[in-house]
N, C-alpha and C. Protein backbone atom coordinates (compact mmCIF):
# COMPACT_ATOMS: atom_id res chain seq x y z
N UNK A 1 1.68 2.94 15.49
CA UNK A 1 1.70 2.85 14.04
C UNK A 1 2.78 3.76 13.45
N UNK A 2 3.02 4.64 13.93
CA UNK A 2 4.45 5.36 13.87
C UNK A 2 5.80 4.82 13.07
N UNK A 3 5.90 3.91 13.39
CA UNK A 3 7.12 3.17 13.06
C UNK A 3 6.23 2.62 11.38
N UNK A 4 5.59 2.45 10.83
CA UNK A 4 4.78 2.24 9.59
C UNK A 4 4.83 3.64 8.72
N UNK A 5 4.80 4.86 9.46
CA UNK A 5 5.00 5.81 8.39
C UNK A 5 5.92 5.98 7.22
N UNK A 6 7.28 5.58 7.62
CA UNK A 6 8.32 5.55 6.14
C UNK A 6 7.57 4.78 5.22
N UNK A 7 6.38 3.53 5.30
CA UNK A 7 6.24 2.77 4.43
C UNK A 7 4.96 3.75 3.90
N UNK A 8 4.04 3.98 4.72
CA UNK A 8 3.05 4.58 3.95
C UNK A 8 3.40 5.73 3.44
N UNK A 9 4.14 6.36 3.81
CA UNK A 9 4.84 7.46 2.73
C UNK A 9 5.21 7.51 1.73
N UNK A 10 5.84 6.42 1.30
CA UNK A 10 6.76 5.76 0.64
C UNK A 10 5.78 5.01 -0.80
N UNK A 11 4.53 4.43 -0.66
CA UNK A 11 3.83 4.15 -1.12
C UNK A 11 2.74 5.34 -1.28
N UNK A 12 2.61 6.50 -0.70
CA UNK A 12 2.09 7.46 -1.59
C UNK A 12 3.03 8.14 -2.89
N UNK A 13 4.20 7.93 -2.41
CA UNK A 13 5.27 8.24 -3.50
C UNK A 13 4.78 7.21 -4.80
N UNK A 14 4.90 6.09 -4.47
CA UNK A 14 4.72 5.34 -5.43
C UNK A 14 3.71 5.46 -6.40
N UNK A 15 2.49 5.73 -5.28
CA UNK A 15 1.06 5.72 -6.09
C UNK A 15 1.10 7.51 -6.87
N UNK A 16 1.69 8.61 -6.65
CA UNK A 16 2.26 9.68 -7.25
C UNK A 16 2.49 9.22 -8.60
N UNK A 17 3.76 8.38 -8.66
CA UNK A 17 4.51 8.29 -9.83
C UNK A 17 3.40 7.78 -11.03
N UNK A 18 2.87 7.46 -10.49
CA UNK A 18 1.70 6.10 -11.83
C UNK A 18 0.57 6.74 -11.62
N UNK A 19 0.47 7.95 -10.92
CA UNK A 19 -1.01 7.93 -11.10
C UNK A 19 -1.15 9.94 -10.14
N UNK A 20 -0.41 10.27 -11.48
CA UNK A 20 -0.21 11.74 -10.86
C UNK A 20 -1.38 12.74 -10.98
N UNK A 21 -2.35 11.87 -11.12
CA UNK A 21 -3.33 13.27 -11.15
C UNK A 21 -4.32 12.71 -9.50
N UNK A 22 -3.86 11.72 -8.60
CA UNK A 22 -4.29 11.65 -7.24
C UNK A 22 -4.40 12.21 -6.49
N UNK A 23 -5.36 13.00 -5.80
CA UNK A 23 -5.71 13.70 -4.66
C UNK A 23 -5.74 13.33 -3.64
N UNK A 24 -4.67 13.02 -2.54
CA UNK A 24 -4.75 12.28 -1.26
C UNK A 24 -5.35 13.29 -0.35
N UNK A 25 -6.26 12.55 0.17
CA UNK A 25 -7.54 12.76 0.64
C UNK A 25 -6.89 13.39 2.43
N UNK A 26 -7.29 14.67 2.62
CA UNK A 26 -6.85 14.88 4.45
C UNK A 26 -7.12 13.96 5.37
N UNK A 27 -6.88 12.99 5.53
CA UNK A 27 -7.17 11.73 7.14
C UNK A 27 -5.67 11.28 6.74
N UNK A 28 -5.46 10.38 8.07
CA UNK A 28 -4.70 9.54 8.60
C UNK A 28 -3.99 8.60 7.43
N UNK A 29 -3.28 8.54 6.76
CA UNK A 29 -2.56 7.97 5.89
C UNK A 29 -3.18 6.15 6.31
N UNK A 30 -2.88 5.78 7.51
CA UNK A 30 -2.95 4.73 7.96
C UNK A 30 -4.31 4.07 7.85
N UNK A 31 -5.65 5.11 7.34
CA UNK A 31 -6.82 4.56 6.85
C UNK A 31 -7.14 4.98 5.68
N UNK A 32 -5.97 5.21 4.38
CA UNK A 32 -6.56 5.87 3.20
C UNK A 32 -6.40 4.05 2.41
N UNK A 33 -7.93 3.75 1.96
CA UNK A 33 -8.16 2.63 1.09
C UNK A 33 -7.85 3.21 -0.58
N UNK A 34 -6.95 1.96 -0.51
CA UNK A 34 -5.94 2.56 -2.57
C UNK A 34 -7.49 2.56 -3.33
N UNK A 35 -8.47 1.97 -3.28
CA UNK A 35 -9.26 1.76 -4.21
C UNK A 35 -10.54 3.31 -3.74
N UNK A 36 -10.67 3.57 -2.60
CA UNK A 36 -12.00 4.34 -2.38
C UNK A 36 -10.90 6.09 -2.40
N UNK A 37 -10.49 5.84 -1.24
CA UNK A 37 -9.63 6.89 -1.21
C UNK A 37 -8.61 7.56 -2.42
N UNK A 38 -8.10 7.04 -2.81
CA UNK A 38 -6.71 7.17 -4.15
C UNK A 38 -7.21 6.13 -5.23
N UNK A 39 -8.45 6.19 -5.27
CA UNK A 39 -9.18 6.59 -7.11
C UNK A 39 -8.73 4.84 -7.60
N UNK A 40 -7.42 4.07 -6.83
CA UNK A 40 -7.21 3.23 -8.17
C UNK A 40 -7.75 1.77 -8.74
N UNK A 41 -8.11 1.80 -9.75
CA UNK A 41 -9.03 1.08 -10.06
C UNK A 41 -8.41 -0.84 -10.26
N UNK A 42 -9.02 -1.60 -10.86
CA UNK A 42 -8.07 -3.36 -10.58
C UNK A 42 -7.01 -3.18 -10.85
N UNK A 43 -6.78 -2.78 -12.12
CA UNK A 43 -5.20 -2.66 -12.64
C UNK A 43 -4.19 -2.43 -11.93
N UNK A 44 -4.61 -1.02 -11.41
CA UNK A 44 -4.00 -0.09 -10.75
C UNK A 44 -3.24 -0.81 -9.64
N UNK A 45 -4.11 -1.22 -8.86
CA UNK A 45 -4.15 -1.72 -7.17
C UNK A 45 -3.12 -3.14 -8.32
N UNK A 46 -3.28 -3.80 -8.80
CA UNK A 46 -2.45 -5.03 -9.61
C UNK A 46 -0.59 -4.59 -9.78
N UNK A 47 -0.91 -3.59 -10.40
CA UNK A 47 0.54 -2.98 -10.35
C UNK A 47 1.27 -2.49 -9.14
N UNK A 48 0.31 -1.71 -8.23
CA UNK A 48 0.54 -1.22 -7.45
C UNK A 48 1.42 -2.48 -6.36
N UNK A 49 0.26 -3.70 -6.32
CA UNK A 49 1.18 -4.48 -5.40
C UNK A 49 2.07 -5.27 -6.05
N UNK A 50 2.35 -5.52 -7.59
CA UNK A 50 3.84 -5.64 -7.96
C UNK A 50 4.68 -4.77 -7.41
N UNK A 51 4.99 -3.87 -7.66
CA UNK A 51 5.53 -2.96 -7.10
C UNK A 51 6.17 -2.57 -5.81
N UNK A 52 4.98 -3.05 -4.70
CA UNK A 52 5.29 -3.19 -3.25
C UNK A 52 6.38 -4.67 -3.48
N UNK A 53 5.91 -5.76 -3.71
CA UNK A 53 6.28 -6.83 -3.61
C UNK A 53 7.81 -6.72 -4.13
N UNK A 54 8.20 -6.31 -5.45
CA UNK A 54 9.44 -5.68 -5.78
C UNK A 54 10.25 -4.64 -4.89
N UNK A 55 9.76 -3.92 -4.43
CA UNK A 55 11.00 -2.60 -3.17
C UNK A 55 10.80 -3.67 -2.15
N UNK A 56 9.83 -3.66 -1.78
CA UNK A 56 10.55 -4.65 0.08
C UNK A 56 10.65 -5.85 -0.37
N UNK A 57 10.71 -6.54 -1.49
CA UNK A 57 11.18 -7.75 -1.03
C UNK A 57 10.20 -8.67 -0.38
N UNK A 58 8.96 -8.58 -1.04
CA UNK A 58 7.87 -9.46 -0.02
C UNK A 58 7.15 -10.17 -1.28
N UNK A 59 6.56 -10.57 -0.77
CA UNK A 59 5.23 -11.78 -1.36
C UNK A 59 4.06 -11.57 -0.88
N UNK A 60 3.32 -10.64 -1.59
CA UNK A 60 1.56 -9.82 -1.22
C UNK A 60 0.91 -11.54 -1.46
N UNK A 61 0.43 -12.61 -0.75
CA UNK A 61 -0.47 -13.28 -0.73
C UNK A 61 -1.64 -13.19 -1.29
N UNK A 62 -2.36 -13.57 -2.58
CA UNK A 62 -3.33 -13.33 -3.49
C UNK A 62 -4.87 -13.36 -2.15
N UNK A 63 -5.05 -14.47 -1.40
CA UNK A 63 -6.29 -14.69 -0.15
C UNK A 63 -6.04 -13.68 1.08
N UNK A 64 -4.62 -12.93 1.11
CA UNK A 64 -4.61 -12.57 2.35
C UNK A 64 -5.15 -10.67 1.57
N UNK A 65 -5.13 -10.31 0.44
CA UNK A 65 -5.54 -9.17 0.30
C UNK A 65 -7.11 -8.90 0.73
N UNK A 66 -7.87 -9.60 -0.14
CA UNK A 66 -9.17 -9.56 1.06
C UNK A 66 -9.60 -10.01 2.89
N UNK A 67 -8.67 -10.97 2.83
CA UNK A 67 -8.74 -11.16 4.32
C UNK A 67 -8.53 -10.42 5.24
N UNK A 68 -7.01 -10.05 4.75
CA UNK A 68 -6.37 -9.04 5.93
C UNK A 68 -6.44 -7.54 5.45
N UNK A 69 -7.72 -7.44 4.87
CA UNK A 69 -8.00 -5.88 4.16
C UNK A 69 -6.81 -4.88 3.69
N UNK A 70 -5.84 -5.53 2.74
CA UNK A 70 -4.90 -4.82 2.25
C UNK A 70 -5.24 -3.96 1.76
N UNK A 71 -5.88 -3.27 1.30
CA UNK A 71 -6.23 -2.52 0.36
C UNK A 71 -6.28 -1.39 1.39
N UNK A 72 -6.23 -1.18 2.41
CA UNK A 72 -6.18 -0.17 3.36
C UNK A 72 -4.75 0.04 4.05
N UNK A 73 -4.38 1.46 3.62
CA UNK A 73 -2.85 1.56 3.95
C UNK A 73 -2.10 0.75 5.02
N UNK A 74 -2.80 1.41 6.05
CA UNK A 74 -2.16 0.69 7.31
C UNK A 74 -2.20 -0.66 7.56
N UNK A 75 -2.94 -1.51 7.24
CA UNK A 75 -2.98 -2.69 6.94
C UNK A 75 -2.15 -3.20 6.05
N UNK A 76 -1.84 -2.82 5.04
CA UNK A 76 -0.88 -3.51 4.07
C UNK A 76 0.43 -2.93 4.25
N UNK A 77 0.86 -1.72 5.32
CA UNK A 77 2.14 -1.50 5.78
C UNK A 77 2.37 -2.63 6.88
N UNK A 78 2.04 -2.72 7.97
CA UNK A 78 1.62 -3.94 8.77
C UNK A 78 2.18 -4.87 8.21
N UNK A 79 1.21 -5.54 7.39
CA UNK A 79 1.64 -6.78 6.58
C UNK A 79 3.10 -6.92 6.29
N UNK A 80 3.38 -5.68 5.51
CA UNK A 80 4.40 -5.87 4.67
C UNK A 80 5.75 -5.46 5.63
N UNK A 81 5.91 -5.07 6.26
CA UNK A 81 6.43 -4.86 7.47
C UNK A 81 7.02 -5.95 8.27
N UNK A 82 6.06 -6.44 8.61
CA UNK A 82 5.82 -7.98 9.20
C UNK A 82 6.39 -8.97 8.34
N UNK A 83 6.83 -9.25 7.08
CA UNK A 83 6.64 -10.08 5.82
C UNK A 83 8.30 -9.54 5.88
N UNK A 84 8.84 -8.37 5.75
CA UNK A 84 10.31 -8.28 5.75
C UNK A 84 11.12 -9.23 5.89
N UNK A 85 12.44 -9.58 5.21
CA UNK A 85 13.23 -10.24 5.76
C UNK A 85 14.17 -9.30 6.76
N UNK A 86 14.71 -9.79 7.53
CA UNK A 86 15.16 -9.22 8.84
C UNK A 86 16.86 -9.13 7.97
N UNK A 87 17.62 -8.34 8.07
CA UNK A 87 19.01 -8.57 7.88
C UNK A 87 19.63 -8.06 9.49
């Protein structure tokens, strides 16, 4: 999962900027859930994956967020990872 850290980093940055009074919680980046863990509520998590979808260049799938449990870091680095276009 290593190779996923620039992204989940990268997206605590994000979730910083919009939502600076967040306390990221001591565990594994790769199991912090945006909604239980980092406080953010529909909106939030709404913007939040505009946002993703805008820097990398991807398309967050509306069925695959509950399916493929996006809402959990490492999972939606994965995804989005995976979803890259390759140059």
């Amino acid at each position: 999962m290593s190779d996923l850290q620039p992204f989940m980093t990268a997206c605590i940055a994000m979730v910083k900027e919009f939502k600076s009074d967040v306390v990221i919680p001591d565990k594994p980046l790769a199991s912090l859930h945006l909604g239980d863990d980092l406080e953010m509520d529909s909106l939030d998590l709404i913007n939040f994956l505009f946002q993703i979808e805008e820097k990398f260049k991807v398309k967050v799938k509306g069925h695959d967020i509950g399916a493929k449990d996006l809402l959990v870091l490492g999972n939606l680095a994965a995804y989005v990872t995976a979803a890259q276009p390759r140059t």
